[in-house]
Protein backbone atom coordinates (compact mmCIF):
# COMPACT_ATOMS: atom_id res chain seq x y z
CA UNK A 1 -207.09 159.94 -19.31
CA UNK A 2 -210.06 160.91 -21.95
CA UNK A 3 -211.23 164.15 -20.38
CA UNK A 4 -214.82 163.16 -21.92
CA UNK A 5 -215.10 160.51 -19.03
CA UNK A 6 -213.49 162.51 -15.96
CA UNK A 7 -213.39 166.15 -16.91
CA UNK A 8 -216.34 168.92 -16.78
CA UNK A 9 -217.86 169.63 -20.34
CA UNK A 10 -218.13 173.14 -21.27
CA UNK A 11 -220.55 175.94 -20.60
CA UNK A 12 -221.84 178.63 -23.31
CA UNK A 13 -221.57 181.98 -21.75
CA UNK A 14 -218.82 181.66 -19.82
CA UNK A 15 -216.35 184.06 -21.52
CA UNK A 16 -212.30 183.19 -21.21
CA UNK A 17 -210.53 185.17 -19.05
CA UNK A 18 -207.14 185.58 -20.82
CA UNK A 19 -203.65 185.81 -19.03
CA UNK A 20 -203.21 189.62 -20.10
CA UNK A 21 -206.39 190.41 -18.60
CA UNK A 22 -204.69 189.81 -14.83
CA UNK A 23 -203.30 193.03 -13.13
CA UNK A 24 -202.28 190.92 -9.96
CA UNK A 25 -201.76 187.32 -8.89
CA UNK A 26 -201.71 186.55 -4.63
CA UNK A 27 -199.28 183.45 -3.97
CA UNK A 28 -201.11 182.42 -0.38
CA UNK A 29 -197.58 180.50 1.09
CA UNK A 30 -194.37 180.98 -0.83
CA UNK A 31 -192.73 177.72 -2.09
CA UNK A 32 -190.87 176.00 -4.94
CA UNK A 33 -194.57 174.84 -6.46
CA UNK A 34 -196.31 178.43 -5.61
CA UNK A 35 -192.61 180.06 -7.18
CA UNK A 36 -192.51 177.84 -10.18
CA UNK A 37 -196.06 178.65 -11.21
CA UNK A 38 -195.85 182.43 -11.01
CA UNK A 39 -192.25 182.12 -13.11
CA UNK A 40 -194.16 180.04 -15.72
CA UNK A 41 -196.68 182.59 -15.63
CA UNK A 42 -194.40 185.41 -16.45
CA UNK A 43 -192.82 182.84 -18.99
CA UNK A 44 -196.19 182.51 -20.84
CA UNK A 45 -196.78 186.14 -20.73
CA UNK A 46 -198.42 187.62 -17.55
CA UNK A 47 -196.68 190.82 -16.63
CA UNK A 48 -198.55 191.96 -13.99
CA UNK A 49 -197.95 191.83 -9.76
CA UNK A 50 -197.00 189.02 -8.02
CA UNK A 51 -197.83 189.31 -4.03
CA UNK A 52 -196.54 187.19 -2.13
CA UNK A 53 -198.41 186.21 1.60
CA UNK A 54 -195.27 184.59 3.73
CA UNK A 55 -192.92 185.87 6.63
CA UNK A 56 -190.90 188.97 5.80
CA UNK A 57 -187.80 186.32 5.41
CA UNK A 58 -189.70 184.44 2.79
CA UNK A 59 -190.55 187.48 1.03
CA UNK A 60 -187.64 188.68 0.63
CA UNK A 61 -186.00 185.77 -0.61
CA UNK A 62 -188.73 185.13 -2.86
CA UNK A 63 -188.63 188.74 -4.01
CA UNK A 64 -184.53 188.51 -4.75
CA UNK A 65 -185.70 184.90 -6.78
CA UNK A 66 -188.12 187.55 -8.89
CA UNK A 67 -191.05 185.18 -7.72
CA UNK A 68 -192.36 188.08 -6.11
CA UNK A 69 -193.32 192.31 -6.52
CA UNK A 70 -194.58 192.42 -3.47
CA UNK A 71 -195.90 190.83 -0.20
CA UNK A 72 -197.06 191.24 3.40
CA UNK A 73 -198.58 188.86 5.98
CA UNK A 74 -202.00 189.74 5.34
CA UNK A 75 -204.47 188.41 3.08
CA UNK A 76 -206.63 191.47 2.62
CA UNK A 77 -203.86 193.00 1.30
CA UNK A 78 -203.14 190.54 -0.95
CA UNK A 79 -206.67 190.20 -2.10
CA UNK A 80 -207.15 193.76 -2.47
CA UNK A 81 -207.98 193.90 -6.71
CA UNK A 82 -206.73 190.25 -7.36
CA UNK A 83 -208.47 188.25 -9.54
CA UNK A 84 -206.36 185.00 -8.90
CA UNK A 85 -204.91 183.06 -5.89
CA UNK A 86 -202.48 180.31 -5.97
CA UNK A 87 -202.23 178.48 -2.64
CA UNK A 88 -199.09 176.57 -1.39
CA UNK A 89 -198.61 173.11 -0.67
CA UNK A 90 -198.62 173.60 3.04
CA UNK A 91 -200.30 175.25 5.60
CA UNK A 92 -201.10 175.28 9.36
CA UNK A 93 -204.59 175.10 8.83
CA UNK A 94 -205.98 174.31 4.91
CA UNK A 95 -209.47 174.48 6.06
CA UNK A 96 -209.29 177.86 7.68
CA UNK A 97 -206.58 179.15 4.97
CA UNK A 98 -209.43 178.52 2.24
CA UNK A 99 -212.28 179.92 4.40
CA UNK A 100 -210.16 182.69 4.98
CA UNK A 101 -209.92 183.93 1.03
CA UNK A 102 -213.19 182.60 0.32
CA UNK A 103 -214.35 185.61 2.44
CA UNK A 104 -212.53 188.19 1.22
CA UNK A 105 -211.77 187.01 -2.65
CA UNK A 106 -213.50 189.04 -4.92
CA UNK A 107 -215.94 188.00 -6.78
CA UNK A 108 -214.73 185.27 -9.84
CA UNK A 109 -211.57 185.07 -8.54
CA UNK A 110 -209.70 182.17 -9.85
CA UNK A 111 -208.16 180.01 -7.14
CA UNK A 112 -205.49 177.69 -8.01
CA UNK A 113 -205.31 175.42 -5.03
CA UNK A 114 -201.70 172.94 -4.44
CA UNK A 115 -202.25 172.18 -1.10
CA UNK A 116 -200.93 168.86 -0.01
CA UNK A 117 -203.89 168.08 2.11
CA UNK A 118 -206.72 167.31 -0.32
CA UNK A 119 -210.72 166.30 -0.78
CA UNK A 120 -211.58 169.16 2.04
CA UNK A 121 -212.23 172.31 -0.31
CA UNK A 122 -216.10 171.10 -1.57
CA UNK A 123 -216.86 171.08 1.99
CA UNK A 124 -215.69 174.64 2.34
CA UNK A 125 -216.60 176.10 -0.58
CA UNK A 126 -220.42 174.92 -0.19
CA UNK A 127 -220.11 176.03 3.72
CA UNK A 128 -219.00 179.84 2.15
CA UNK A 129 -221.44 180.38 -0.34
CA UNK A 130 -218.98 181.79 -3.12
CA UNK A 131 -220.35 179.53 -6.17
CA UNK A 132 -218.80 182.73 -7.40
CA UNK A 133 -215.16 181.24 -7.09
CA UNK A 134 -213.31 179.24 -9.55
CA UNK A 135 -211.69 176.47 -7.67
CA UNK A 136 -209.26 174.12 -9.60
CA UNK A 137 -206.87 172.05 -7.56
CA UNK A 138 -203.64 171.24 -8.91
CA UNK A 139 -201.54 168.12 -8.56
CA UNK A 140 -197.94 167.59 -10.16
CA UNK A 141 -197.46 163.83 -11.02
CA UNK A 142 -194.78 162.43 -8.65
CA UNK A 143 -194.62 165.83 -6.32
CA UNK A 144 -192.27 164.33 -3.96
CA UNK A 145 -189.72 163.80 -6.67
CA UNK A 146 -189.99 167.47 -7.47
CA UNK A 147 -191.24 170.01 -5.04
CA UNK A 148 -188.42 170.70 -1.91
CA UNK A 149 -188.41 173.93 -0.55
CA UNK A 150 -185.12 174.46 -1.31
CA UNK A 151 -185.25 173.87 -4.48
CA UNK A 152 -183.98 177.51 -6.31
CA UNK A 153 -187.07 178.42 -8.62
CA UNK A 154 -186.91 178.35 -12.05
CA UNK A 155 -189.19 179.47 -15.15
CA UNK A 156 -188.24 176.04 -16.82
CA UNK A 157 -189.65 173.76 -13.44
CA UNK A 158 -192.52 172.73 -15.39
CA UNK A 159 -190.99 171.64 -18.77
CA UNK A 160 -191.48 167.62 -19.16
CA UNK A 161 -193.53 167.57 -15.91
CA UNK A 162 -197.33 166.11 -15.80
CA UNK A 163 -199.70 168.22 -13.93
CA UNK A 164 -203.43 167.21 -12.93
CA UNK A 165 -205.84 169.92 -13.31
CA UNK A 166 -209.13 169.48 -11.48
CA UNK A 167 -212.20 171.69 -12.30
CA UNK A 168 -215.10 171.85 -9.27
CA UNK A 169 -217.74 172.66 -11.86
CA UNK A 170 -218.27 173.15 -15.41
CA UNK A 171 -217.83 177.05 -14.77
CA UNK A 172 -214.50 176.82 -13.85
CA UNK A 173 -213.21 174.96 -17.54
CA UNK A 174 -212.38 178.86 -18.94
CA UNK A 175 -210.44 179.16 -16.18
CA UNK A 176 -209.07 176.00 -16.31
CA UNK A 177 -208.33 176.42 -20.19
CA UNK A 178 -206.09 179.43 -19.38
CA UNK A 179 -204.25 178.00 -16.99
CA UNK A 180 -203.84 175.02 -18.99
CA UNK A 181 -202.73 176.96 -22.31
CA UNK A 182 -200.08 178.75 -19.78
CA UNK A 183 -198.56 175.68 -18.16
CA UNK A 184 -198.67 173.47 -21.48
CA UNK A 185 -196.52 176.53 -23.01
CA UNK A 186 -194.30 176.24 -20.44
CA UNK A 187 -193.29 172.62 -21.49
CA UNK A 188 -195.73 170.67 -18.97
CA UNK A 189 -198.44 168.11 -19.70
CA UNK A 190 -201.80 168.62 -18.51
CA UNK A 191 -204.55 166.24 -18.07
CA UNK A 192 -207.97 167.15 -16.57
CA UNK A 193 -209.96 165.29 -14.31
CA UNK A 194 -213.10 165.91 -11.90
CA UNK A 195 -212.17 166.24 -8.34
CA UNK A 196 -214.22 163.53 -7.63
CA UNK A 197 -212.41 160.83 -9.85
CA UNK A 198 -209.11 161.85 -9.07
CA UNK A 199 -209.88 161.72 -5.42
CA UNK A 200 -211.18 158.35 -5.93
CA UNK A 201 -207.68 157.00 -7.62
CA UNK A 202 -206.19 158.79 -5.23
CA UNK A 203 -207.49 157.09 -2.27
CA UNK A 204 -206.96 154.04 -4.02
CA UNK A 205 -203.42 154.14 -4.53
CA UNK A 206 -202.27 156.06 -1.85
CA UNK A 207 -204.71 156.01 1.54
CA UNK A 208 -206.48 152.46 0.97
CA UNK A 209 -202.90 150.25 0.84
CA UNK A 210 -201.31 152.50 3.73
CA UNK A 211 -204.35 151.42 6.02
CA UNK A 212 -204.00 148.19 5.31
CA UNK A 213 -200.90 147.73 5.98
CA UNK A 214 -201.41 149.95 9.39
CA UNK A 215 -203.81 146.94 10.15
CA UNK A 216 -201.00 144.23 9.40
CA UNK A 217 -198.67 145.78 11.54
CA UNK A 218 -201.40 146.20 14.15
CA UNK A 219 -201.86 142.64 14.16
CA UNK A 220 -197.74 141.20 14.08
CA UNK A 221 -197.33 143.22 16.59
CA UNK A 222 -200.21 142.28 18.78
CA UNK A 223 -198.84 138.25 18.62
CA UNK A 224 -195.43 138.97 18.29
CA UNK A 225 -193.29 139.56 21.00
CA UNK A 226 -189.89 140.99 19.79
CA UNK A 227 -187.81 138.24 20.96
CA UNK A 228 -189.19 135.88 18.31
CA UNK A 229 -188.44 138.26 15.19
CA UNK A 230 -185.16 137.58 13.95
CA UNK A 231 -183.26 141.06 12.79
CA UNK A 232 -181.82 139.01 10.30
CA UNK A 233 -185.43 138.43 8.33
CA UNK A 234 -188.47 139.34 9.36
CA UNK A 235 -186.98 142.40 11.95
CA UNK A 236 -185.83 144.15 8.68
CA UNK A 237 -188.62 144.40 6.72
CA UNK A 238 -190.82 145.09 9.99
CA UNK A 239 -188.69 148.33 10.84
CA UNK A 240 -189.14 149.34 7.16
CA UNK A 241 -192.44 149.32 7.27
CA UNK A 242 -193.03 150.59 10.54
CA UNK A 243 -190.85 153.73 10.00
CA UNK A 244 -192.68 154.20 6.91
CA UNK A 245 -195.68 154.39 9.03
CA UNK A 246 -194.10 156.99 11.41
CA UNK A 247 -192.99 159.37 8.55
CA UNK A 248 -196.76 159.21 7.50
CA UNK A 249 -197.62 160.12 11.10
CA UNK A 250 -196.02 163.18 11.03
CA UNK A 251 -197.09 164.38 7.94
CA UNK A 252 -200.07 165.91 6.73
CA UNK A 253 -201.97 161.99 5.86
CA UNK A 254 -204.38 162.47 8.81
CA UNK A 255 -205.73 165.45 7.43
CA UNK A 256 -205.89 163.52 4.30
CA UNK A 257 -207.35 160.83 5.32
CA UNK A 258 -210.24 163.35 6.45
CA UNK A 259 -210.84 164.65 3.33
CA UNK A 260 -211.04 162.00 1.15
CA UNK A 261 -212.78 159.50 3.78
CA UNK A 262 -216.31 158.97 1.72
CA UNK A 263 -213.84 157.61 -1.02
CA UNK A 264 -212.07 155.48 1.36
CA UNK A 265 -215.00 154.28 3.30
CA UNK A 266 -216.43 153.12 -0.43
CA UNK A 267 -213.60 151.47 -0.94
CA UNK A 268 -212.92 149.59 1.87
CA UNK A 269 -216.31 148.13 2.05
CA UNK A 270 -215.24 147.02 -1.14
CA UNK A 271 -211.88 145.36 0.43
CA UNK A 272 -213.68 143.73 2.60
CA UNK A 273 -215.90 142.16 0.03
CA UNK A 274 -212.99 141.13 -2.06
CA UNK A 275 -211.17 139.82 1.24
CA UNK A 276 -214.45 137.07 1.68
CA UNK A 277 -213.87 136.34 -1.94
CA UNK A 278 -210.34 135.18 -1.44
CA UNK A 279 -210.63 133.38 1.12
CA UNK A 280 -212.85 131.38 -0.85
CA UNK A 281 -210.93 130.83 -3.74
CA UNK A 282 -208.47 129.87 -1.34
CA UNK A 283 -210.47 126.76 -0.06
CA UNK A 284 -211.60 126.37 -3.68
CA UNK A 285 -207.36 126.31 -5.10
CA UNK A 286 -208.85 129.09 -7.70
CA UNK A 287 -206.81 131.84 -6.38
CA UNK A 288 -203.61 130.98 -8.87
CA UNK A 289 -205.99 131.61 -12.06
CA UNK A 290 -207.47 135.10 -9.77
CA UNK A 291 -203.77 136.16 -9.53
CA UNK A 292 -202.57 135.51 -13.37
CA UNK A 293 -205.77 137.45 -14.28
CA UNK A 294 -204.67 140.58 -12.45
CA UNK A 295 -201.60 140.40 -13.87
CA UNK A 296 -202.41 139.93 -17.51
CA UNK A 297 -204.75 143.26 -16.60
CA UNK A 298 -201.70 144.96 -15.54
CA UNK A 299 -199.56 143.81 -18.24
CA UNK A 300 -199.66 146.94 -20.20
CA UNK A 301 -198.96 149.07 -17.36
CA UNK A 302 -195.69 146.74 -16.95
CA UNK A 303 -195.09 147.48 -20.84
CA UNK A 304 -195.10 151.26 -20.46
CA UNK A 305 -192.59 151.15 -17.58
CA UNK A 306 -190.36 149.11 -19.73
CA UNK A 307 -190.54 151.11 -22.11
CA UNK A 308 -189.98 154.41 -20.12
CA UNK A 309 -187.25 152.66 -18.60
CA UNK A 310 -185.54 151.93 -21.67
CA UNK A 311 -182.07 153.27 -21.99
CA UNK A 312 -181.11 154.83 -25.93
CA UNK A 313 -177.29 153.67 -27.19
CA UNK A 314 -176.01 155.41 -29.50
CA UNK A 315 -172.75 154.04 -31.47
CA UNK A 316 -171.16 156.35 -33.89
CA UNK A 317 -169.20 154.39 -36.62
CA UNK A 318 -168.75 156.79 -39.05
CA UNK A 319 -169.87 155.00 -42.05
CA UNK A 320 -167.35 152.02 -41.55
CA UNK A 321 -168.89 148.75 -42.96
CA UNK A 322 -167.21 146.31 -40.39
CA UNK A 323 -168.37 148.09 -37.28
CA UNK A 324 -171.92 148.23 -38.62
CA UNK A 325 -171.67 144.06 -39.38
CA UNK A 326 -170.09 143.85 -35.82
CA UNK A 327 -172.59 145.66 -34.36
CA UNK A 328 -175.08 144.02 -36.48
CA UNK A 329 -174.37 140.52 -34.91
CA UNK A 330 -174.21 141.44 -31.44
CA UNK A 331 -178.08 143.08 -31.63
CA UNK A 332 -178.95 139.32 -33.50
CA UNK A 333 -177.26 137.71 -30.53
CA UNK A 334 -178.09 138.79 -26.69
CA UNK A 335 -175.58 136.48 -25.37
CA UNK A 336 -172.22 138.56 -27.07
CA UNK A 337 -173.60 141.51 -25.08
């Protein structure tokens, strides 16, 4: 991603703030993401307090992890000289969780926010007042294939990992430069974006095909009865999809949905454009050359999976001139494979 197209440019007179400089760190909601980032902190050379705000149980268990010096329920404790907040992935209430350390954060505080529930924090940080705060959201590449709470922390989490950093405002880049230097240290990629893009792709890929397909299911199962869906076929790949759409239901999408809904409103009324269009080409028998023009569009993306996917042999034949020709014949010929 060039970070000249989606990321904030930089401000003169904003002065760094530097790692060293931070006497305590408040992890709002203890969990492998919240743990793995104050380890990696301590890995790239922050020594000060780490206070936890979780149950007693969590505490402790994050404290005998050494993801934790300390911790309590409360956020005013926590707050209490902090110059830097990292908030967890979940949380009963994300709205009132940020409202709640906007008002007692001190002033520049750094807030790095993980929360699963995104696209809500503009709205709350306008509603507060505190253009004080340095907001910058954070998003690890393929989260679900990493972050279970029960995975044990570790200060290596991060290494090969690709996080999204996202700046609100051009006065947050220091902030987001130290916390990039510290995580890129720590072995992880970082790419920056503006909120506002990455909610965009977000609700692209994620949010846009999942209400779609709500409507498709919506309408089989509106003139469908379920005595003319064979289990065999079509009853498979119905229950696949509909229990996909239940394990949405009870997690946090709703909330999602909420937060990124001016993104998802512009896109659908872009759907529903594109919808009229195919139709047409349809009616018109255009719609094979519309689909081998997506594709060839794609085609690199297909190329970078391949080559991602590619497995590495290695064949040790320690210098012996017949394996190498053996070897040598079978790469010239698939089919001895």
């Amino acid at each position: 991603m060039n970070f000249a197209e989606t990321g904030p440019k930089s401000q003169e007179g904003i002065v760094d703030p530097k790692l060293n400089d931070l006497r305590k760190i408040a992890l709002g909601g203890v969990d492998s993401i919240t743990s793995a980032i104050a380890l990696s902190l301590k890995r790239a050379g922050y020594k000060g307090a780490l206070y936890g705000v979780d149950s007693a149980a969590v505490i402790t268990q994050a404290w005998n992890n050494g993801c934790v010096t300390d911790g309590g329920t409360e956020w005013k404790d926590a707050l209490t000289n902090c110059k830097f907040v990292v908030l967890s992935r979940q949380s009963r209430n994300y709205r009132t969780r940020l409202a709640k350390v906007l008002e007692l954060a001190e002033p520049e505080t750094i807030i790095l926010d993980a929360s699963s529930v995104k696209g809500y924090a503009e709205e709350v940080i306008v509603a507060s007042g505190r253009e004080d705060i340095r907001h910058i959201g954070f998003f690890l590449v393929h989260e679900q294939d990493h972050a279970t709470d029960d995975a044990k922390p570790s200060h290596f989490f991060f290494d090969g990992k690709t996080i999204i950093l996202t700046p609100r405002s051009r006065t947050d880049l220091a902030a987001f430069k130290m916390l990039s230097a510290a995580l890129e240290t720590c072995g992880a990629k970082v790419i920056p974006m503006y909120p506002h893009a990455f909610y965009e792709r977000l609700a692209m890929l994620d949010f846009v095909p999942d209400l779609l397909e709500f409507l498709e299911l919506e309408a089989v199962l509106a003139s469908t009865s379920a005595d003319k869906i064979t289990a065999e076929h079509l009853g498979q790949r119905l229950y696949a999809r509909l229990k996909r759409l239940a394990d949405l239901h009870q997690s946090p999408w709703h909330d999602s949905l909420i937060g990124t809904r001016s993104q998802i409103d512009c896109l659908l009324a872009n759907i529903q454009l594109s919808i009229q269009t195919v139709r047409e080409d349809l009616l018109a028998g255009s719609f094979e050359a519309r689909v081998a023009s997506v594709l060839a569009k794609g085609d690199y993306l297909h190329q970078q999976t391949i080559d991602a996917a590619s497995d590495e042999i290695v064949v040790a034949t320690k210098g012996d001139s017949r394996s190498c020709r053996r070897l040598l014949v079978c790469c010239r010929n698939p089919a001895l494979w």
